[in-house]
C-alpha atoms as a PDB file:
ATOM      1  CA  UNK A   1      11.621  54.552 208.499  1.00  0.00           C
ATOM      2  CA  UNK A   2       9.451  52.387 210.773  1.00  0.00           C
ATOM      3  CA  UNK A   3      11.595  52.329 214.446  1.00  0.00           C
ATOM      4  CA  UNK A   4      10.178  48.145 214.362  1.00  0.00           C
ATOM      5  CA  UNK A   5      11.871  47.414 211.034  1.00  0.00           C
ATOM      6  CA  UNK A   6      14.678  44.690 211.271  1.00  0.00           C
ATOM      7  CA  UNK A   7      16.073  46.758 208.623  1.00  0.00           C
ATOM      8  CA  UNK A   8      16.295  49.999 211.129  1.00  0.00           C
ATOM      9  CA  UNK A   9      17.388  47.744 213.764  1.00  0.00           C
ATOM     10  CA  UNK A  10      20.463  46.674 211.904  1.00  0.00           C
ATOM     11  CA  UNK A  11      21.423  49.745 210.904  1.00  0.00           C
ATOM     12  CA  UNK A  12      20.984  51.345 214.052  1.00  0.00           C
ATOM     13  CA  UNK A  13      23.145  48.574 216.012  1.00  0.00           C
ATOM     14  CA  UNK A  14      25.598  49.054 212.951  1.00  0.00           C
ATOM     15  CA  UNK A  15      26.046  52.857 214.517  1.00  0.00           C
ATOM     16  CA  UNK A  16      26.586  51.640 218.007  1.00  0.00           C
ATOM     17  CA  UNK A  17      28.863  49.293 217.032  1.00  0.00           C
ATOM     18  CA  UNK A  18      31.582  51.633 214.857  1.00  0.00           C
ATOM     19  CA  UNK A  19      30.982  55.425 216.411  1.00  0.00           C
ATOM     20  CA  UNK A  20      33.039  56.085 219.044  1.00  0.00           C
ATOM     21  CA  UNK A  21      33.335  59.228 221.240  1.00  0.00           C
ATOM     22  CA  UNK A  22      35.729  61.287 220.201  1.00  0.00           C
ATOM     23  CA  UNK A  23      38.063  62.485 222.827  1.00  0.00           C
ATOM     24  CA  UNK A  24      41.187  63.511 221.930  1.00  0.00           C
ATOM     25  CA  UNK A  25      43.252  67.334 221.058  1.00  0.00           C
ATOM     26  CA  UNK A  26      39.876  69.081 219.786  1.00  0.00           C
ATOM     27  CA  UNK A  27      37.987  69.286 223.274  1.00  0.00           C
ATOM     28  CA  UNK A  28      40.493  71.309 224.701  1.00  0.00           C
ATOM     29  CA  UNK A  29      41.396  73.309 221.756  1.00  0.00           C
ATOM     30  CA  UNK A  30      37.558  74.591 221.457  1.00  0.00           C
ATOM     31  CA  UNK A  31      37.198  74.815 225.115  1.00  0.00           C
ATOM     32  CA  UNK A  32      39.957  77.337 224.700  1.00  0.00           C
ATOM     33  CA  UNK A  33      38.929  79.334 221.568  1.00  0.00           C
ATOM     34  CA  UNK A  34      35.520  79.379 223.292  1.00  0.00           C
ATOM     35  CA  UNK A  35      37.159  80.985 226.724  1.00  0.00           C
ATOM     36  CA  UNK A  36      39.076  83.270 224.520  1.00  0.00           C
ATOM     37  CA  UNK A  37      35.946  84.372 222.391  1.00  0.00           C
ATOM     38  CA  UNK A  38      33.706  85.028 225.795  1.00  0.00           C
ATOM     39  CA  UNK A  39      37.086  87.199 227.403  1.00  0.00           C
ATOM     40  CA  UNK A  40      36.566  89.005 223.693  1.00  0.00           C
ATOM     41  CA  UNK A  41      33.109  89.575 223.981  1.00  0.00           C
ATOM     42  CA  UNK A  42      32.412  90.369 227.787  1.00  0.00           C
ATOM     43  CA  UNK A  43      35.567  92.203 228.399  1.00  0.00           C
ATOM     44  CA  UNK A  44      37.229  89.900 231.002  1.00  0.00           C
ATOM     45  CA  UNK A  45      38.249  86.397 231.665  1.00  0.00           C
ATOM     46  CA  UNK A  46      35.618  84.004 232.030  1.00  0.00           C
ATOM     47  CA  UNK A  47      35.625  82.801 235.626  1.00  0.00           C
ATOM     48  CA  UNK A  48      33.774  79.107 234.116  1.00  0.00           C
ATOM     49  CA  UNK A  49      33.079  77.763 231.120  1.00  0.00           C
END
């Protein structure tokens, strides 16, 4: 679709409009599977993530 269509332009402000970030319990859920998976793999604790 052609970025200078009104059509495209609606949509696309649309998509702004309703998405929001999602923030929330998942971050720190997958922050902590990924820790755990990279103590799995290496052998230790990761000292950052």
């Amino acid at each position: 679709m052609n970025k200078n269509n009104e059509k495209y332009r609606i949509y696309t402000e649309i998509i702004r409009k309703e998405l929001v970030l999602a923030t929330g319990c998942t971050e720190p859920i997958a922050l902590a599977y990924a820790a755990a998976r990279c103590k799995e793999i290496l052998g230790s604790t990761p000292k950052r993530v």
